[in-house]
Protein backbone atom coordinates (compact mmCIF):
# COMPACT_ATOMS: atom_id res chain seq x y z
CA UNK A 1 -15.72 10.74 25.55
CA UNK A 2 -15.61 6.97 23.61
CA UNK A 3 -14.99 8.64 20.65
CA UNK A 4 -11.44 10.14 21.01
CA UNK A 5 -11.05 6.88 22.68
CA UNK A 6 -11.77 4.46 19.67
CA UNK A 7 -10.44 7.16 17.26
CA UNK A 8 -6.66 7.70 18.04
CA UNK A 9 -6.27 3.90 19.24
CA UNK A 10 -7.74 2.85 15.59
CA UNK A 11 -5.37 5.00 13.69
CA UNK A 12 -2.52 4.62 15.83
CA UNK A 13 -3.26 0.61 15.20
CA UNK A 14 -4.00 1.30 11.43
CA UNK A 15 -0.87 3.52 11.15
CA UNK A 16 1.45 0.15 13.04
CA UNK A 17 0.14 -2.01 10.60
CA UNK A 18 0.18 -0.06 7.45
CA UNK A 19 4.39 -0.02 8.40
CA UNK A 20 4.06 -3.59 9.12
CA UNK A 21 4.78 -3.42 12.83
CA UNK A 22 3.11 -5.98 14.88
CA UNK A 23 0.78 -6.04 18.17
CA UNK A 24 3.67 -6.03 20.70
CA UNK A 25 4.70 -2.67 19.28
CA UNK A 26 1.27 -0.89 19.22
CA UNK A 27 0.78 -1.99 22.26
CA UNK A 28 3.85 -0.16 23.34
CA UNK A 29 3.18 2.94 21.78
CA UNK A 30 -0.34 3.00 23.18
CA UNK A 31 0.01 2.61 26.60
CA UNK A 32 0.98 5.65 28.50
CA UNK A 33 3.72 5.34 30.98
CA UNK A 34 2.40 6.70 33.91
CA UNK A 35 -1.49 7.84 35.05
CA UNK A 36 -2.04 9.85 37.77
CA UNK A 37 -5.47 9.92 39.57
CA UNK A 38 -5.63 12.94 42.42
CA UNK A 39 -8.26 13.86 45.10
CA UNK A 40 -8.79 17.90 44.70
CA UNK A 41 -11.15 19.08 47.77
CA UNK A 42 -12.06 22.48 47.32
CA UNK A 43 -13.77 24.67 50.61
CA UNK A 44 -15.98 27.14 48.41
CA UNK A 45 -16.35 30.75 49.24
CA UNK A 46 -19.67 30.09 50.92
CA UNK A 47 -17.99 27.50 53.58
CA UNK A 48 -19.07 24.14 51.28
CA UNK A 49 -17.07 21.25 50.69
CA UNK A 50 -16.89 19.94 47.25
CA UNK A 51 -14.09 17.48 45.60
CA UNK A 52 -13.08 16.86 42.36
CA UNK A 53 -11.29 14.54 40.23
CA UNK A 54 -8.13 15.32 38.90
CA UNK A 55 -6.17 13.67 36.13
CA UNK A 56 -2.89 13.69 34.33
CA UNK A 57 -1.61 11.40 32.23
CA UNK A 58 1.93 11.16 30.43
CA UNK A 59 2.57 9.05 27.67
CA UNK A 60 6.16 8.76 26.21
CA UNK A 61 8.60 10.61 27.42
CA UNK A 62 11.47 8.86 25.02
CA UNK A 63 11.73 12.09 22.80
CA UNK A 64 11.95 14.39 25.56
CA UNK A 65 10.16 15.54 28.45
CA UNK A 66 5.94 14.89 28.64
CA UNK A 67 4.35 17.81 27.51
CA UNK A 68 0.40 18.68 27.01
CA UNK A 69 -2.56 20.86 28.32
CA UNK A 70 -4.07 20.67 31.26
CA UNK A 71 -8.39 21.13 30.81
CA UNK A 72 -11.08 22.04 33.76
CA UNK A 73 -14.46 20.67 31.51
CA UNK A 74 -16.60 18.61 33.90
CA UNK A 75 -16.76 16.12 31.41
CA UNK A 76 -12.92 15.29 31.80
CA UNK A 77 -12.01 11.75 32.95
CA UNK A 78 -9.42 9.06 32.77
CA UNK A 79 -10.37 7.59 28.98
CA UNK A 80 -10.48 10.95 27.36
CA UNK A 81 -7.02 12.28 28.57
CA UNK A 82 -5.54 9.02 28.13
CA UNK A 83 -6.37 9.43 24.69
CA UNK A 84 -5.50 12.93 24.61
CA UNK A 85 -2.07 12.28 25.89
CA UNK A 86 -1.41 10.00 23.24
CA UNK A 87 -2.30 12.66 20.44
CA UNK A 88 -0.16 14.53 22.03
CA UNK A 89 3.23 12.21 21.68
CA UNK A 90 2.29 11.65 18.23
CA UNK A 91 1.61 15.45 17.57
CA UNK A 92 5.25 16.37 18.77
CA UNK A 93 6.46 13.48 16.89
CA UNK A 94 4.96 14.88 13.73
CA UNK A 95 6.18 18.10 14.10
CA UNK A 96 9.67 16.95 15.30
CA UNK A 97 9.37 18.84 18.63
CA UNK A 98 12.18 17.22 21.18
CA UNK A 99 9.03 16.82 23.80
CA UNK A 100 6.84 13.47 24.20
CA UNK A 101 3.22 13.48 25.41
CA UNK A 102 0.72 14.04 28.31
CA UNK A 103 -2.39 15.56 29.61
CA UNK A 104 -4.82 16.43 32.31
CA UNK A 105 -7.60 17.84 33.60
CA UNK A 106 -10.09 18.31 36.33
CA UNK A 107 -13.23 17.38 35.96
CA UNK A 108 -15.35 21.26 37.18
CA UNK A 109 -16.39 23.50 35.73
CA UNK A 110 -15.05 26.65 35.55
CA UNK A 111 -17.21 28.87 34.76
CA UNK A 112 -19.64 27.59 37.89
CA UNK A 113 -16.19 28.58 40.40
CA UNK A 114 -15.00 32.06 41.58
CA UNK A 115 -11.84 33.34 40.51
CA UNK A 116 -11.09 32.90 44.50
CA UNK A 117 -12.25 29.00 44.18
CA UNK A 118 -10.37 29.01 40.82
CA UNK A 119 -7.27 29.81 41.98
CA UNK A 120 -7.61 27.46 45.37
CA UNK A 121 -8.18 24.66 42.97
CA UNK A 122 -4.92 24.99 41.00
CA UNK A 123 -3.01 25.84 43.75
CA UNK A 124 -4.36 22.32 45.55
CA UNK A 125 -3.48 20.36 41.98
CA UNK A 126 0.12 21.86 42.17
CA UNK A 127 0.30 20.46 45.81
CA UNK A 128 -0.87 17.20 44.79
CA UNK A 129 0.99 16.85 41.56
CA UNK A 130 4.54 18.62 42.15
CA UNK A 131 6.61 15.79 42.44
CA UNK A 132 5.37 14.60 38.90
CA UNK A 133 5.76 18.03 36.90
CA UNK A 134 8.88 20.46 36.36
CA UNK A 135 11.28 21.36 33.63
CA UNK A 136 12.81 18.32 32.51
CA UNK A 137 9.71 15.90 33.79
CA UNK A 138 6.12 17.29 32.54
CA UNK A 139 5.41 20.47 31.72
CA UNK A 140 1.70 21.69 31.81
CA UNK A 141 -0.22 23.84 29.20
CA UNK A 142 -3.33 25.93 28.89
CA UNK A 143 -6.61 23.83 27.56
CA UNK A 144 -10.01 24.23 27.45
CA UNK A 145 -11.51 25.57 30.21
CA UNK A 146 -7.55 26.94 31.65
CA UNK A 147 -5.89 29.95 30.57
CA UNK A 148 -2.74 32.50 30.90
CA UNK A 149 -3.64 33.15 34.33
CA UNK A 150 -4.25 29.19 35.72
CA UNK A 151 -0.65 28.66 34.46
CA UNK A 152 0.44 31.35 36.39
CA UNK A 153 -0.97 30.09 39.49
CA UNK A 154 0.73 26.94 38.79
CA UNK A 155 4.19 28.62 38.22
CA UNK A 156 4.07 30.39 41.32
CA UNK A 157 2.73 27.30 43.48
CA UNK A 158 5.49 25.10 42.10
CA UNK A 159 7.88 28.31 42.53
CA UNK A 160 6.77 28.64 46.23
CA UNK A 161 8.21 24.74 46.76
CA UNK A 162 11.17 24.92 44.42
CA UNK A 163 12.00 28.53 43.62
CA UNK A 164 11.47 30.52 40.52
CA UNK A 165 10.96 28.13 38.04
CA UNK A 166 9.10 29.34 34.99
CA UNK A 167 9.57 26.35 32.62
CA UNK A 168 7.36 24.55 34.51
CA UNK A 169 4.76 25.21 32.46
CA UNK A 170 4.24 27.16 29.10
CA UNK A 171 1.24 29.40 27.99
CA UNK A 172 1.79 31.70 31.04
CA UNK A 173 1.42 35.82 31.25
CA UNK A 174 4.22 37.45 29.04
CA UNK A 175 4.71 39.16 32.14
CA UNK A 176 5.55 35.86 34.24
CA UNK A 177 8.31 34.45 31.44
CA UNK A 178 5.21 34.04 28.86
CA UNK A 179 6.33 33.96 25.02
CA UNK A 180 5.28 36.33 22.33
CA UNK A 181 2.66 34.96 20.07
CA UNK A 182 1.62 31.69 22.86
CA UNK A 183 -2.00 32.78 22.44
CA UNK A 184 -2.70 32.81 19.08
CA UNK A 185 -0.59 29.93 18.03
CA UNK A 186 -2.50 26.87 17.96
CA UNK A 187 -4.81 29.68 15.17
CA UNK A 188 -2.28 31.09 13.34
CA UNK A 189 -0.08 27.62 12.93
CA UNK A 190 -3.78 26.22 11.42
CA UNK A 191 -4.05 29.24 9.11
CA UNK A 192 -0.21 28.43 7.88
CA UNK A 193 -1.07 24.73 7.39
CA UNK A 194 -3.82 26.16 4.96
CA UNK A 195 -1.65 28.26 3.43
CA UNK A 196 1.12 26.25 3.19
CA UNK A 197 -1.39 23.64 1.57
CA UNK A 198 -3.23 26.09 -0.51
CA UNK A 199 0.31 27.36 -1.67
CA UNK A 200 1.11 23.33 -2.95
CA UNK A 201 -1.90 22.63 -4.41
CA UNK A 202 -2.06 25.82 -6.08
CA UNK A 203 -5.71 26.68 -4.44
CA UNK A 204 -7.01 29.96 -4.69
CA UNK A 205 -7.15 31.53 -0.64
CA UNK A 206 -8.70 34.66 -1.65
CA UNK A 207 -12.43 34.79 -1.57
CA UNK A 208 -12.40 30.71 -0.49
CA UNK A 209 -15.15 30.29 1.83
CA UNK A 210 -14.30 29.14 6.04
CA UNK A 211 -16.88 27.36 8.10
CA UNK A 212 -15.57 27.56 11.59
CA UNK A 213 -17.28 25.50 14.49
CA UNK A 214 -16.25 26.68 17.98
CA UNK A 215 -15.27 30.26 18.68
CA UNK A 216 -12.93 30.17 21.80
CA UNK A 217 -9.13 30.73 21.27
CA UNK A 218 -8.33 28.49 18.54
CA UNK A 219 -11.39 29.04 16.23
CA UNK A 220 -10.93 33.29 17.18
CA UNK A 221 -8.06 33.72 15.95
CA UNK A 222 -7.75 31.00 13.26
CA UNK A 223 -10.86 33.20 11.88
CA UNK A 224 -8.46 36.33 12.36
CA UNK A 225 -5.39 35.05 10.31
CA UNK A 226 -7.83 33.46 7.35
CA UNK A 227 -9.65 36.76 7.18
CA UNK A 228 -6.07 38.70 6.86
CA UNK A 229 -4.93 36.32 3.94
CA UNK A 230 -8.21 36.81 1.99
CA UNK A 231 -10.33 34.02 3.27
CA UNK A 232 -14.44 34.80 3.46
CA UNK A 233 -15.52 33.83 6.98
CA UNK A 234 -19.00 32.78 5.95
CA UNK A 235 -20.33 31.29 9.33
CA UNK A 236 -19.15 30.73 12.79
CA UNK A 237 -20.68 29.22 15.78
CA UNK A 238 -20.33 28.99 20.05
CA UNK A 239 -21.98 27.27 22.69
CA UNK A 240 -25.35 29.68 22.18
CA UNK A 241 -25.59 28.69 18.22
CA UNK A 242 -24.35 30.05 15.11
CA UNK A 243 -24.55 32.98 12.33
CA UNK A 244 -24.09 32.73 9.07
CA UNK A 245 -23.54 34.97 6.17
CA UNK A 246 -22.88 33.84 2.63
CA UNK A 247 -21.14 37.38 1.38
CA UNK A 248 -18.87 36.95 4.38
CA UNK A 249 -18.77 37.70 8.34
CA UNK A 250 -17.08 40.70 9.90
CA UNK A 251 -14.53 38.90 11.77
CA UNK A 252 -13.15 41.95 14.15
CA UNK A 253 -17.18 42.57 14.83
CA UNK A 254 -17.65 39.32 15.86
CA UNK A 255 -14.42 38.84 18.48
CA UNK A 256 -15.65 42.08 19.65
CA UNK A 257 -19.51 40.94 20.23
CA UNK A 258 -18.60 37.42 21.34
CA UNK A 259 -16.21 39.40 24.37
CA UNK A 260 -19.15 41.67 24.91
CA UNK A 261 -21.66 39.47 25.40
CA UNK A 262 -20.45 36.12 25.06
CA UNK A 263 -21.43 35.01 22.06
CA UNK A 264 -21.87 35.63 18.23
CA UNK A 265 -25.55 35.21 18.50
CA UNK A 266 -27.09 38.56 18.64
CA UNK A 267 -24.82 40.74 15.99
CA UNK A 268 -26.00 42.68 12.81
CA UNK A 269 -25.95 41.69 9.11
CA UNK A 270 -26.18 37.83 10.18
CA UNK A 271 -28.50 34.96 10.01
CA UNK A 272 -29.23 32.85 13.04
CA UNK A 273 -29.07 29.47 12.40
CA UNK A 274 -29.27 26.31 14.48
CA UNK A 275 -25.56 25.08 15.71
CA UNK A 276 -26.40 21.50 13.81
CA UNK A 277 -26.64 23.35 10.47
CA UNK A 278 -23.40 24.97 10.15
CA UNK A 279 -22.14 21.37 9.42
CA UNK A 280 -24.10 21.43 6.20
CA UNK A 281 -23.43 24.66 4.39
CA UNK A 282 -21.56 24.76 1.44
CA UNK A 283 -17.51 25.85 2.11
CA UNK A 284 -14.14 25.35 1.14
CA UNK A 285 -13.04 24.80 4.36
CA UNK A 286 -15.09 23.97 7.17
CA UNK A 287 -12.81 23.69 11.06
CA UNK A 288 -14.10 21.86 13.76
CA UNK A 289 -12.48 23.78 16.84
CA UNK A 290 -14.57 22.93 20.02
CA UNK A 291 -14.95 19.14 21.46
CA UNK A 292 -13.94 15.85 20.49
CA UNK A 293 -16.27 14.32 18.26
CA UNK A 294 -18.46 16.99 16.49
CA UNK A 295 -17.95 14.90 13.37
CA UNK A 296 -20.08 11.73 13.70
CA UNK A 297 -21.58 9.45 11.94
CA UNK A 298 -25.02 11.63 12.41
CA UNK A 299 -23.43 14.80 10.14
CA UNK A 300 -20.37 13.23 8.51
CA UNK A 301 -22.95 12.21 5.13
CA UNK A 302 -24.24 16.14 5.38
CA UNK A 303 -21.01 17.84 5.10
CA UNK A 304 -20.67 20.00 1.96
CA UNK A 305 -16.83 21.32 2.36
CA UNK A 306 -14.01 20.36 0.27
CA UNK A 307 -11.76 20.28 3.02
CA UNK A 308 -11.81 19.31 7.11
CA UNK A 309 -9.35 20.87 9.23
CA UNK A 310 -8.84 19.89 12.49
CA UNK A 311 -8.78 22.76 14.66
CA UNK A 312 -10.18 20.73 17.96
CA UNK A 313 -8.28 17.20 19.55
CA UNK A 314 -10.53 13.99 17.59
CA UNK A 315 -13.21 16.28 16.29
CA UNK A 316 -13.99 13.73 13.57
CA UNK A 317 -14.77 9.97 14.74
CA UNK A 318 -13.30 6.79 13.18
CA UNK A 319 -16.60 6.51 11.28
CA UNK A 320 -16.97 9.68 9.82
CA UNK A 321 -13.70 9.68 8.82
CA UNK A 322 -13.90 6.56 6.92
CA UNK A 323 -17.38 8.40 5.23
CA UNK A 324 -15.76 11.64 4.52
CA UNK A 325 -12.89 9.49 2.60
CA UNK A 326 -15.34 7.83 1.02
CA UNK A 327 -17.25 11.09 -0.25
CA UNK A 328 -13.73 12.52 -1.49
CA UNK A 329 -13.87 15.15 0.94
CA UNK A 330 -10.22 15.56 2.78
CA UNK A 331 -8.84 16.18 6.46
CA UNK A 332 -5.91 17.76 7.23
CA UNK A 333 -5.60 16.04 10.72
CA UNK A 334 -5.52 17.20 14.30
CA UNK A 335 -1.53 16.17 14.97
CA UNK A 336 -0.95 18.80 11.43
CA UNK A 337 -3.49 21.21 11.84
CA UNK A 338 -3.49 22.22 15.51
CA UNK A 339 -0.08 21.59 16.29
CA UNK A 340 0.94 25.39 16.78
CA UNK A 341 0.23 25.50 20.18
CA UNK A 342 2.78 22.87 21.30
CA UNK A 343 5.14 24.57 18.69
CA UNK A 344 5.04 28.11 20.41
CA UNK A 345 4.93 26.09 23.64
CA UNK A 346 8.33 24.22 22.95
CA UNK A 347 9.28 28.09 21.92
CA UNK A 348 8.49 29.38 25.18
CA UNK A 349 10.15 26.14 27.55
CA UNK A 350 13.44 27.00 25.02
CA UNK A 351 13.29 30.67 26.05
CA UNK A 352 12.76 30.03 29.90
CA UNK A 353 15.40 27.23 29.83
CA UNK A 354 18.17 29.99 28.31
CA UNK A 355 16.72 32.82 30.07
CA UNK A 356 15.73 34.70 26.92
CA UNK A 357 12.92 36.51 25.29
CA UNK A 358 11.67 36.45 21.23
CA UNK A 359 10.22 38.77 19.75
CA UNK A 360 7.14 38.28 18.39
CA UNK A 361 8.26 38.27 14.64
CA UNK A 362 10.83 35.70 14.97
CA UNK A 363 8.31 33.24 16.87
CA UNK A 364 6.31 33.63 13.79
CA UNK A 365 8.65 33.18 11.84
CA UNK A 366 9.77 29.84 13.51
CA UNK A 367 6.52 28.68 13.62
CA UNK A 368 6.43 29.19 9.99
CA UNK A 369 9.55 26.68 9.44
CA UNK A 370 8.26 24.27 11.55
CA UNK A 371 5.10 23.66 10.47
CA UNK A 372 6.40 23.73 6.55
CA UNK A 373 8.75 21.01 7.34
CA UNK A 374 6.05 18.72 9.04
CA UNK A 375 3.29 20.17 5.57
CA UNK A 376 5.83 19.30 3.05
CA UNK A 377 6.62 15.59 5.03
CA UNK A 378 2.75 15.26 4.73
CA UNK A 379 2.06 16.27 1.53
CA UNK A 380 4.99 14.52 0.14
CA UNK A 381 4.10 10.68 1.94
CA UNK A 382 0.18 11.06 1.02
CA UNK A 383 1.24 12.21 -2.86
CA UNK A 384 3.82 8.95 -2.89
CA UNK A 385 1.65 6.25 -1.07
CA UNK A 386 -1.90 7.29 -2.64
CA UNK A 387 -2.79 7.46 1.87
CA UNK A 388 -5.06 10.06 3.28
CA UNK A 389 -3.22 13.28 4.61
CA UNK A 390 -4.18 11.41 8.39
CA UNK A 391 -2.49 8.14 7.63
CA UNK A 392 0.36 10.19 6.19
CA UNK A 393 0.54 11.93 9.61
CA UNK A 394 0.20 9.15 11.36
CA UNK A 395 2.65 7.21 9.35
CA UNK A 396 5.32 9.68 10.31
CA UNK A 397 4.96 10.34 13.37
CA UNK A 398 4.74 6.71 14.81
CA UNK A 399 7.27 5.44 13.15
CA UNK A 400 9.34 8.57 15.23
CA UNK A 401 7.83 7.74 18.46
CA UNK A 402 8.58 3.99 17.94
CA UNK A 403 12.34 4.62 16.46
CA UNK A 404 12.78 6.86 19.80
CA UNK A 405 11.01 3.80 22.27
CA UNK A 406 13.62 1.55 21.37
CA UNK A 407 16.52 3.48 20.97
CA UNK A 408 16.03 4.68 24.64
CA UNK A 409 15.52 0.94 25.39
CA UNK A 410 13.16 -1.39 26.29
């Protein structure tokens, strides 16, 4: 995937310049510290033989121990979790999260495996990868394609070789050392960063109209939290195409049809419409929340929202962004926007680490300070400096992850 590639390196190297850092430095920040290439052989339930590629890649670790998701999307390879990886540093660094960076991924497909062939290849990852993961080293998180239950097959394989260690990774089962609220965070911390902006700006929330692209577990229940704060869900798309509805979508229908059947496509009081389109309709808000690079340079000159925000990892490309800027149309970035996940995450390592459990209200309610702080830091730099909300971001965060680098030494 080029475009997270030439995306995050060309405003992490915009960002170095802009506070007058020179090549040496970006350099620095960009390249990870370690990369990990792995062999996964998998015996399927019929008797075959197939192997994999897996991946994980950890950035910075000068700000605390690597943290990021771990994604089975055939797609995945070395460039786009590099890239990933990187996000991630700077997205902890953003929200001041005592964590650095990292990512992997296999490159199957999940949906094509058994939960038998599933489970063999996260146990055979684990074997491969041990040495490089725990605690105070990396800790893994669900991604696309992984969920609740892959991290639970992780804890337990790592558990088998070390004992019971369930800070190994985060996003697991409640019942396995899981945190409260760990599934809908990455949704509900974008619905507070719209709040929290709407709130500053002094924008009306109630009746504004939401465009939401991508309908797994970020889009869900970011469609959830806008509905309960008196958004109008006007269209939503998945994999199969979209639906749209101008006097507003029944949110609670549409989780419920998209687990019965698997997608929105097919419910009542909805118009069909082709997944290229939703890009186009007229919003206040339109999220991107599925794959890198939805925003191109093919649909960036068709948007009609007032506001991007960044629900997916480098859903908008260098070039559109620089289009969208143009056009007056603003992006709350990826690093600000999605960054609830890794909040709750760093939540749930804190809890395993002290052997305690939250309740769901005060994990909300931390979630809430957190992300304010990193909003108001935003808001605050792009008001003062006349910069776009992502080179305010991206401001902040590497001048962090540089002011850690060399105060742990070079």
């Amino acid at each position: 995937m080029n475009s997270i590639k030439f995306t995050y390196e060309h405003f992490l190297q915009k960002a170095c310049r802009q506070l007058g850092y020179d090549e040496v430095i970006f350099e620095l920040l960009l390249t990870p510290s370690r990369e990990i290439k792995l062999e996964i052989p998998l015996r399927k339930d019929d008797g075959s033989i197939v192997v994999f590629n897996g991946y994980r890649v950890q950035h910075h670790n000068a700000r605390g121990p690597y943290k990021g998701g771990l994604r089975f999307h055939p797609a995945v390879d070395e460039q786009e979790v590099r890239g990933l990886a990187c996000l991630m540093s700077l997205k902890t660094a953003l929200v001041d999260l005592p964590l650095g960076g990292a990512k992997g991924g296999i490159d199957c497909d999940p949906r094509s495996l058994s939960h038998r062939e599933l489970e063999r290849v996260t146990r055979k990852f684990v074997e491969k990868i041990h040495r490089n993961i725990g605690t105070n080293i990396d800790v893994p998180a669900p991604d696309i394609g992984t969920n609740a239950q892959v991290m639970a097959w992780i804890q337990d394989q790592y558990s088998i070789i070390y004992g019971y260690t369930p800070s190994v990774v985060t996003g697991k089962p409640i019942v396995t050392g899981g945190s409260e609220g760990r599934e809908e965070a990455t949704g509900l911390g974008l619905s507070m960063v719209i709040r929290h902006h709407a709130k500053t700006h002094k924008l009306p929330l109630q009746d504004s109209q939401v465009v939401i692209q991508g309908f797994g577990n970020v889009g869900r229940h970011a469609a959830i939290e806008l509905a309960a704060l008196g958004c109008k869900i006007v269209a939503i798309s998945d994999t199969q195409g979209a639906v749209y509805n101008p006097a507003g979508i029944d949110v609670q229908r549409a989780v419920a049809h998209k687990e019965s059947i698997g997608s929105v496509v097919g419910m009542e009081n909805v118009d069909v419409i082709d997944n290229s389109e939703i890009f186009s309709l007229p919003c206040d808000y339109l999220i991107p929340a599925a794959l890198g690079g939805a925003i191109n340079e093919s649909n960036a000159n068709r948007l009609s929202c007032k506001f991007v925000v960044e629900g997916a990892n480098s859903p908008t490309t260098r070039v559109a962004n620089d289009v969208l800027c143009e056009r007056g149309i603003k992006v709350i970035p990826d690093i600000l926007a999605n960054s609830g996940g890794v909040i709750v995450s760093y939540f749930e390592w804190v809890q395993n680490i002290q052997h305690v459990h939250w309740k769901k209200e005060k994990v909300q309610e931390q979630l809430w300070e957190v992300v304010s702080e990193a909003c108001e830091l935003v808001w605050a730099l792009s008001s003062e400096k006349q910069l776009s909300y992502r080179e305010a971001a991206y401001q902040i965060s590497t001048n962090r992850l540089k002011d850690a680098v060399f105060a742990a030494g070079i």
